[in-house]
Structure formats: C-alpha cells, structure tokens
PDB file of N, CA and C in Angstrom:
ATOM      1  N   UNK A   1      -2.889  13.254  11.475  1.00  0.00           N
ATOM      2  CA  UNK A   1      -3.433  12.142  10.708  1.00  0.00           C
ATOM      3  C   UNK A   1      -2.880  10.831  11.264  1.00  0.00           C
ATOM      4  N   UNK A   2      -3.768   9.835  11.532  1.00  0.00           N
ATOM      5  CA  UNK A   2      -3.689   8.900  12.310  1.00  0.00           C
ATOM      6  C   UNK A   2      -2.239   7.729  11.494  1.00  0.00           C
ATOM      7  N   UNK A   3      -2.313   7.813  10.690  1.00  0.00           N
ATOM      8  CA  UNK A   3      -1.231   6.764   9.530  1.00  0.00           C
ATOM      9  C   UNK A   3      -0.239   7.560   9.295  1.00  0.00           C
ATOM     10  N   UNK A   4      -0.288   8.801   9.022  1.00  0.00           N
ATOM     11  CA  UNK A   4       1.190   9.754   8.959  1.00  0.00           C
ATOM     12  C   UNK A   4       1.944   9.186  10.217  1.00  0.00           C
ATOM     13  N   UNK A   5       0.815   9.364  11.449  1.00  0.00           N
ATOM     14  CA  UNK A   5       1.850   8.861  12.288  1.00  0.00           C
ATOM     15  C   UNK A   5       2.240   6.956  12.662  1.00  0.00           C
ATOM     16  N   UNK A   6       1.691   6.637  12.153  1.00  0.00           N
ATOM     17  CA  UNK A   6       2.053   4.927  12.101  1.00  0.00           C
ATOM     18  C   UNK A   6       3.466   4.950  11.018  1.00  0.00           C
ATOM     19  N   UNK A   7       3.084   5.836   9.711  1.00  0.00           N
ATOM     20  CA  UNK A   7       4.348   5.836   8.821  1.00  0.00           C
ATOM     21  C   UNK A   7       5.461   6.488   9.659  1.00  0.00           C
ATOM     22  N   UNK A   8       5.041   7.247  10.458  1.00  0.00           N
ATOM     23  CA  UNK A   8       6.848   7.743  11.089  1.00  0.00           C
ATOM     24  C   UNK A   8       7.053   6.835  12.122  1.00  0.00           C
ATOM     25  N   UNK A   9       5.998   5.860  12.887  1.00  0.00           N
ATOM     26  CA  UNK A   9       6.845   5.260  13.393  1.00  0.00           C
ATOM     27  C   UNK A   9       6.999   4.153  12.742  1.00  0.00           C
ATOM     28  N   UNK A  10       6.874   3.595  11.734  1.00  0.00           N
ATOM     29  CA  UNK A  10       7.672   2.133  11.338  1.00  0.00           C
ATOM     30  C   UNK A  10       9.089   3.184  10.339  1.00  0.00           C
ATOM     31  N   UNK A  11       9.310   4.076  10.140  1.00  0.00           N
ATOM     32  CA  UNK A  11      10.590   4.437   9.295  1.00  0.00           C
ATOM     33  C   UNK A  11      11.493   5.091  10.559  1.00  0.00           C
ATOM     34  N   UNK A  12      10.607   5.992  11.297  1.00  0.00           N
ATOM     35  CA  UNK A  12      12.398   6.960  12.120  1.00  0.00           C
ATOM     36  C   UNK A  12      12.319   5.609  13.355  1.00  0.00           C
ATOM     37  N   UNK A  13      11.166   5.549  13.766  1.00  0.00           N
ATOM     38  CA  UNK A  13      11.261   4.394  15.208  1.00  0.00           C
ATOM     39  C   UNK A  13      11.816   2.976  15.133  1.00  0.00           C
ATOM     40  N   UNK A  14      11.259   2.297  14.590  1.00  0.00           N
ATOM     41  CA  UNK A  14      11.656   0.929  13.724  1.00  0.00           C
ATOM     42  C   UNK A  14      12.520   1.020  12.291  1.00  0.00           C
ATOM     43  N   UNK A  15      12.805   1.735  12.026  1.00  0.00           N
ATOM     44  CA  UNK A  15      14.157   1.924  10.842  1.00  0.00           C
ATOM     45  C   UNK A  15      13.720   0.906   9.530  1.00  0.00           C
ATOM     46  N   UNK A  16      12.604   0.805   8.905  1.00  0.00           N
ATOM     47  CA  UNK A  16      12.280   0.425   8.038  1.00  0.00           C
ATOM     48  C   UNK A  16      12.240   0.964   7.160  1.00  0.00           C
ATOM     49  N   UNK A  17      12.406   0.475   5.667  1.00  0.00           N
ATOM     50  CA  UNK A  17      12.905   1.006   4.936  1.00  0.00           C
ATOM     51  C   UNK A  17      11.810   0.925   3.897  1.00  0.00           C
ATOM     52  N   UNK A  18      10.843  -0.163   4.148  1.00  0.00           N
ATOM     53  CA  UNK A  18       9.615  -0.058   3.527  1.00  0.00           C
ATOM     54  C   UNK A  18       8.378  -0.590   3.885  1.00  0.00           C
ATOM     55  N   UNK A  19       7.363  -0.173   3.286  1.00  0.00           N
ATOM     56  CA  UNK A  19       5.923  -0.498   3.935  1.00  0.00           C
ATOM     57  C   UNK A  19       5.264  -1.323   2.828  1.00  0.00           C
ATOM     58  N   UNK A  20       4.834  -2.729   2.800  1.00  0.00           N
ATOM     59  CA  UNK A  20       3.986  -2.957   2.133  1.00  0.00           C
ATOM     60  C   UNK A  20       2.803  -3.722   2.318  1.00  0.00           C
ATOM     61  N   UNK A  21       1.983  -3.679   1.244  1.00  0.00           N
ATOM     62  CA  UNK A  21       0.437  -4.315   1.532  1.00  0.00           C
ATOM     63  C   UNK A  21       0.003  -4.783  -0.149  1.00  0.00           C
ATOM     64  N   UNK A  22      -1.205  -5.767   1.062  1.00  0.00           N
ATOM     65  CA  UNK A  22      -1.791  -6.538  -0.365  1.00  0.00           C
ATOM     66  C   UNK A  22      -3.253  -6.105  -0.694  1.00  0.00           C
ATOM     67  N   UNK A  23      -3.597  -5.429  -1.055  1.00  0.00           N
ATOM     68  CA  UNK A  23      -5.754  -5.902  -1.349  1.00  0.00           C
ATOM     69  C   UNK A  23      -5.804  -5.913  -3.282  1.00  0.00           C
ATOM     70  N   UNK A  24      -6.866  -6.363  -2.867  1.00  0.00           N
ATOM     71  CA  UNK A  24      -7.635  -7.152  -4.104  1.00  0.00           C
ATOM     72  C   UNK A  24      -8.307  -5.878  -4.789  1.00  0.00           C
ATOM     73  N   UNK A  25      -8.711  -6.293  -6.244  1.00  0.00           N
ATOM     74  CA  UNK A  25      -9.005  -5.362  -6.851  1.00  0.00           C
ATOM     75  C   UNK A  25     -10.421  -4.959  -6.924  1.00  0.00           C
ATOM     76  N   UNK A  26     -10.838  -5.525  -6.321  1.00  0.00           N
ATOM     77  CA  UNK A  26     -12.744  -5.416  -6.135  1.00  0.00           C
ATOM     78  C   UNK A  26     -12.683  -4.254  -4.983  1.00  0.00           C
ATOM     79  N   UNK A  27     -11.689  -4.056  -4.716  1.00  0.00           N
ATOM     80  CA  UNK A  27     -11.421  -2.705  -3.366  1.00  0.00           C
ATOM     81  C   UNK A  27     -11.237  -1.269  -3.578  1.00  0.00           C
ATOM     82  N   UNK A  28     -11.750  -0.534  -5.027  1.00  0.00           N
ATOM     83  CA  UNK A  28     -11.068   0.337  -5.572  1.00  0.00           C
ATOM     84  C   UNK A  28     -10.908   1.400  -4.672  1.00  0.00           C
ATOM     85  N   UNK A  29     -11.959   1.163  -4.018  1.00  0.00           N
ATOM     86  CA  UNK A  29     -11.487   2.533  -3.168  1.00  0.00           C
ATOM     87  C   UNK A  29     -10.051   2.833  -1.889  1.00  0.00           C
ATOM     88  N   UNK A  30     -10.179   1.099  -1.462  1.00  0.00           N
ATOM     89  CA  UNK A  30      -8.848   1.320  -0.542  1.00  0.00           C
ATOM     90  C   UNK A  30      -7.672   1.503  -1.446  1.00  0.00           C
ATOM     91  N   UNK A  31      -7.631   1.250  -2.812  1.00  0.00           N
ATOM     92  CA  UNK A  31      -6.620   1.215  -3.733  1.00  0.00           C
ATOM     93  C   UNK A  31      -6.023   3.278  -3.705  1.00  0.00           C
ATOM     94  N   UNK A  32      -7.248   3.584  -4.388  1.00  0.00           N
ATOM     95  CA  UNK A  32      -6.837   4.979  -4.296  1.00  0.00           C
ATOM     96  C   UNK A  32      -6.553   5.656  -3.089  1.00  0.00           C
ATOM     97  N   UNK A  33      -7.123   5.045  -1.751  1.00  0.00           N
ATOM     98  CA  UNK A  33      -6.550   5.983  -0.797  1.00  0.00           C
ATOM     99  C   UNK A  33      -5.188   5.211  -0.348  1.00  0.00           C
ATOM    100  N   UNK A  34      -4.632   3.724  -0.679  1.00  0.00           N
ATOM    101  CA  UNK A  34      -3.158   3.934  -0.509  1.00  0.00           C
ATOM    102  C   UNK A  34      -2.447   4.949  -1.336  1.00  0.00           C
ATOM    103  N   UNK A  35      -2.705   5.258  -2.772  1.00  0.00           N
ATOM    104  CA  UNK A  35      -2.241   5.836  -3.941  1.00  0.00           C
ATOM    105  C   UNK A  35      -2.225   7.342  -3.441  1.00  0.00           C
ATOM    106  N   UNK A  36      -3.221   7.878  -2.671  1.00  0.00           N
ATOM    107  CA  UNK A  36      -3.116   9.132  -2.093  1.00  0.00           C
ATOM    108  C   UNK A  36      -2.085   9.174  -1.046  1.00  0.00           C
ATOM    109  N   UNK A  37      -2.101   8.179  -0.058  1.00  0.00           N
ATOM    110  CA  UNK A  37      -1.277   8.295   0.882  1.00  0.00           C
ATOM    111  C   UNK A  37       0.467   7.615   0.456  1.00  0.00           C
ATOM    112  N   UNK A  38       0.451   8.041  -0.742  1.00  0.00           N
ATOM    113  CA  UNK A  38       2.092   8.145  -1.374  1.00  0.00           C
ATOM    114  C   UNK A  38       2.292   6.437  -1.777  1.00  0.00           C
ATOM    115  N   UNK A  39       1.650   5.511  -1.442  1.00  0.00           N
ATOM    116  CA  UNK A  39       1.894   3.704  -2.254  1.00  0.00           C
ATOM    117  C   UNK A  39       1.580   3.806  -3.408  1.00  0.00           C
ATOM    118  N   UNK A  40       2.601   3.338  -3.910  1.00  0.00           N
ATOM    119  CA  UNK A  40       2.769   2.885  -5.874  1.00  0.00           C
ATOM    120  C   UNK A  40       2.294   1.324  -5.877  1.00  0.00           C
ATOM    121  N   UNK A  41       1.820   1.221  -6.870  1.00  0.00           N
ATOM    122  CA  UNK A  41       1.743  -0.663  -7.277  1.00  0.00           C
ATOM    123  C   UNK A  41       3.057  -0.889  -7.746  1.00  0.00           C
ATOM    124  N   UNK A  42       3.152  -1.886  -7.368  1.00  0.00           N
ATOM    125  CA  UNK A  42       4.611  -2.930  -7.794  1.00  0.00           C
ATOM    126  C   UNK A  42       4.568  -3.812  -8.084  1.00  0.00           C
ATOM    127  N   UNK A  43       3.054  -4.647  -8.465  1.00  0.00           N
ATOM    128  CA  UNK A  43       2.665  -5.821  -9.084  1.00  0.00           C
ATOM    129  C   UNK A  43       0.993  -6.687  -8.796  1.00  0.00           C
ATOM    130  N   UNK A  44       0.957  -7.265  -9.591  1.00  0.00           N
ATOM    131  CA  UNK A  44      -0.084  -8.116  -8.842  1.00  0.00           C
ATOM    132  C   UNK A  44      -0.026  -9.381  -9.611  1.00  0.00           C
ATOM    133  N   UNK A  45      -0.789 -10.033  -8.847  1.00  0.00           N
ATOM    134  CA  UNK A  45      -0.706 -11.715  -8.696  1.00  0.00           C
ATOM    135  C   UNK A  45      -2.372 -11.669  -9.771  1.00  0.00           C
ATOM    136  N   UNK A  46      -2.275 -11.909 -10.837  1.00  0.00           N
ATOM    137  CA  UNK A  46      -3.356 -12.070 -11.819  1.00  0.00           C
ATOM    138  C   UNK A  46      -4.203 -13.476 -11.247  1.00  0.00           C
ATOM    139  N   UNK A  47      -5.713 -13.123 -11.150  1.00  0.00           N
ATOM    140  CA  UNK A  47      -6.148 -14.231 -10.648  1.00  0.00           C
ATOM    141  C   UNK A  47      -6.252 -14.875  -9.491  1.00  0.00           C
ATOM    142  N   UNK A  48      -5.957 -13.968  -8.240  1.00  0.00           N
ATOM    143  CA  UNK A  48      -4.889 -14.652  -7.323  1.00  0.00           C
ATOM    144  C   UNK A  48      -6.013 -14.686  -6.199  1.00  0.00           C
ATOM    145  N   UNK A  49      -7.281 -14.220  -6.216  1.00  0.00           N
ATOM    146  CA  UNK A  49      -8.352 -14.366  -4.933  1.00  0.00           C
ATOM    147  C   UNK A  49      -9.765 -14.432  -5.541  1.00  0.00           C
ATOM    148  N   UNK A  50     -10.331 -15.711  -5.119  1.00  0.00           N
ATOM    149  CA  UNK A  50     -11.784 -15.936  -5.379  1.00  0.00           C
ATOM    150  C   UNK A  50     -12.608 -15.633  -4.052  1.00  0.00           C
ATOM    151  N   UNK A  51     -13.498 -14.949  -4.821  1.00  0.00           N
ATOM    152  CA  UNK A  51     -14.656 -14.167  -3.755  1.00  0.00           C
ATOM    153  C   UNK A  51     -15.985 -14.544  -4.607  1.00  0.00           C
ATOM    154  N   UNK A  52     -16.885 -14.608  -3.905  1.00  0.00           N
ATOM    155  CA  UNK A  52     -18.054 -14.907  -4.427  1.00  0.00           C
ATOM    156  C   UNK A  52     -18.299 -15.470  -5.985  1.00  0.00           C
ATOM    157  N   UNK A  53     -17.996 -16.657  -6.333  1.00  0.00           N
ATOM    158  CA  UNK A  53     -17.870 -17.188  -7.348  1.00  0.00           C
ATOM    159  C   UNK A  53     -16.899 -16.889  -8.653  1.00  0.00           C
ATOM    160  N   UNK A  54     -15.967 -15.212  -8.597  1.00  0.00           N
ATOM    161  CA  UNK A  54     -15.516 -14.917  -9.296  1.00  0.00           C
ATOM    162  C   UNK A  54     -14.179 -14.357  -8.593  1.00  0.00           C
ATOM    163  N   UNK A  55     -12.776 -14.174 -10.168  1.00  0.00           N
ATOM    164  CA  UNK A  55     -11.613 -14.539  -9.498  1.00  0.00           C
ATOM    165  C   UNK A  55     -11.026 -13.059  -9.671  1.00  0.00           C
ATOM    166  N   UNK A  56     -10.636 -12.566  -8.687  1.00  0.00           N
ATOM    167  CA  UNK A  56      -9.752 -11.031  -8.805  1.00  0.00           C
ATOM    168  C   UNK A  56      -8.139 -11.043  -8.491  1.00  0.00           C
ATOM    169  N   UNK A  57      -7.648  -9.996  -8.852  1.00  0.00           N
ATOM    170  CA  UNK A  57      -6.067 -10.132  -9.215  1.00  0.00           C
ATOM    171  C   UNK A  57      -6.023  -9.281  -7.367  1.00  0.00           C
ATOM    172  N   UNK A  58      -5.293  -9.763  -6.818  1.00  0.00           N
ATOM    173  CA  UNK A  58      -4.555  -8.713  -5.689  1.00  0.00           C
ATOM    174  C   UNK A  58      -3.435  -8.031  -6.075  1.00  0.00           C
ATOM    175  N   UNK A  59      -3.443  -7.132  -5.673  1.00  0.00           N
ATOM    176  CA  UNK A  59      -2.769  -5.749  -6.457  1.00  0.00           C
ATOM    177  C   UNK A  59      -1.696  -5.245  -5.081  1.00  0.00           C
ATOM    178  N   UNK A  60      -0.043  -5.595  -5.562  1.00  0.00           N
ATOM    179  CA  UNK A  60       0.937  -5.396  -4.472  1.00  0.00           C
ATOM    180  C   UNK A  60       1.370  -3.754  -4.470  1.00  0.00           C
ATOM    181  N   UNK A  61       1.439  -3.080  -3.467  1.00  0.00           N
ATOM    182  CA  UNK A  61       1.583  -2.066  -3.426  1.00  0.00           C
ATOM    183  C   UNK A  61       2.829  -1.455  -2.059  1.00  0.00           C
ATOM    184  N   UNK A  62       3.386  -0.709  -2.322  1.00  0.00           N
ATOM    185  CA  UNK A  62       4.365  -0.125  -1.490  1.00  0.00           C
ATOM    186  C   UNK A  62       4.853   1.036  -1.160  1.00  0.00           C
ATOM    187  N   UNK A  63       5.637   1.461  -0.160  1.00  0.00           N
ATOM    188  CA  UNK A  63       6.025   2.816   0.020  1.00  0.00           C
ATOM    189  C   UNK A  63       7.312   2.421   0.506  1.00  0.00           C
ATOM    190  N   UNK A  64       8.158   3.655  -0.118  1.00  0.00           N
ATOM    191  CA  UNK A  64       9.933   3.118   0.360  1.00  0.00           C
ATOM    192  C   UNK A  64       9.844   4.598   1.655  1.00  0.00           C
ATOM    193  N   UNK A  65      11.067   4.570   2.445  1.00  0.00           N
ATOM    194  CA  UNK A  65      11.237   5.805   3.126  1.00  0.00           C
ATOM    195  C   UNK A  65      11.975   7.127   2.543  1.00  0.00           C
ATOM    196  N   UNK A  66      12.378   7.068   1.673  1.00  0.00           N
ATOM    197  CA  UNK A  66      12.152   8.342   0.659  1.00  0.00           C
ATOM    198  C   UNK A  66      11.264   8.804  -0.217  1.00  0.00           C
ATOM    199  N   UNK A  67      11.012   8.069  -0.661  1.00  0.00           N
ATOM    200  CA  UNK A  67       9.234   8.117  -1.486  1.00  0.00           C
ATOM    201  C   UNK A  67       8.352   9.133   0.406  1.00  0.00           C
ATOM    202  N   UNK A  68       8.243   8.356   1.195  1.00  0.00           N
ATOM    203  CA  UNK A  68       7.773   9.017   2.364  1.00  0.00           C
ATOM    204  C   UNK A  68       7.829  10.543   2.711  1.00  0.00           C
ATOM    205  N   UNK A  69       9.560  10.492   2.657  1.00  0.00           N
ATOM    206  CA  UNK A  69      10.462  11.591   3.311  1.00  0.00           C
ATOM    207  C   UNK A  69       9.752  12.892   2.196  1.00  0.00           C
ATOM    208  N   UNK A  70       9.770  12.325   1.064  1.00  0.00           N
ATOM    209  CA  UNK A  70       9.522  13.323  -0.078  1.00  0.00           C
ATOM    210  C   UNK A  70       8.141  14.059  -0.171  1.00  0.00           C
ATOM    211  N   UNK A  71       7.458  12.753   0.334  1.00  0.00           N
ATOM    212  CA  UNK A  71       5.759  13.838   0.594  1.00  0.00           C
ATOM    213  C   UNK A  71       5.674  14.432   1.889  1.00  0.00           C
ATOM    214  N   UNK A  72       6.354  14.450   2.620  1.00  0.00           N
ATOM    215  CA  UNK A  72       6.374  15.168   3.789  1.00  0.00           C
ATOM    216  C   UNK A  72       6.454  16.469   3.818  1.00  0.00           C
ATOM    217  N   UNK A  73       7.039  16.720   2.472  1.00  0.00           N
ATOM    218  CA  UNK A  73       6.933  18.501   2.629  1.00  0.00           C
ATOM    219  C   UNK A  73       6.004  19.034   1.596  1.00  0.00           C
TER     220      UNK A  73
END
C-alpha cells in the first residue's frame, strides 16, 4: 500500500513523531479514509474555509507513531 509506505518513511526514516493534515468538511470521503488509515481528529477551525458562497469548518486531523506502530499488526 502506497501510504503505509510514505508512513514508514516519515516515522523509522525521518524520525517523526507525527503526521498531520488539514481538509475541510465538504470532503467526507477523504475524512473517512484518513480515519481508516489510523488519523483521529484533534480539532477544527469552525468556519474556517469559504467555497462557493458557503462557509465550512476544516477539520485537523493526526497520527502519532504509536497510534501507527499499533495498527501495524
């Protein structure tokens, strides 16, 4: 899987300790496939992106390297 391996190399290669990202909530679907691929929400910015006349919250999301380590098996 093409991102399993991007996640091992920003944690064993680059020694990071976490991964994060921003999208908006009009995105549900990229939402659930971070949520599959082990990212929790950790906040969002209410209001925080206007798209076509109307205003959506971007929704902060993350993965630590144990959270990682842990779905690995």
């Amino acid at each position: 899987m093409p991102c399993e391996l991007s996640y091992a190399n920003a944690f064993n290669e680059l020694n990071l300790q976490r991964i994060s990202l921003t999208v908006s909530e009009y995105n549900p679907r990229a939402i659930k496939s971070y949520l599959k691929a082990g990212f929790v929400e950790e906040g969002r910015l209410r209001s925080g992106e206007q798209r076509a006349g109307r205003r959506y919250d971007l929704v902060y999301m993350g993965i630590l390297r144990p959270e990682w380590e842990m779905n690995l098996g």
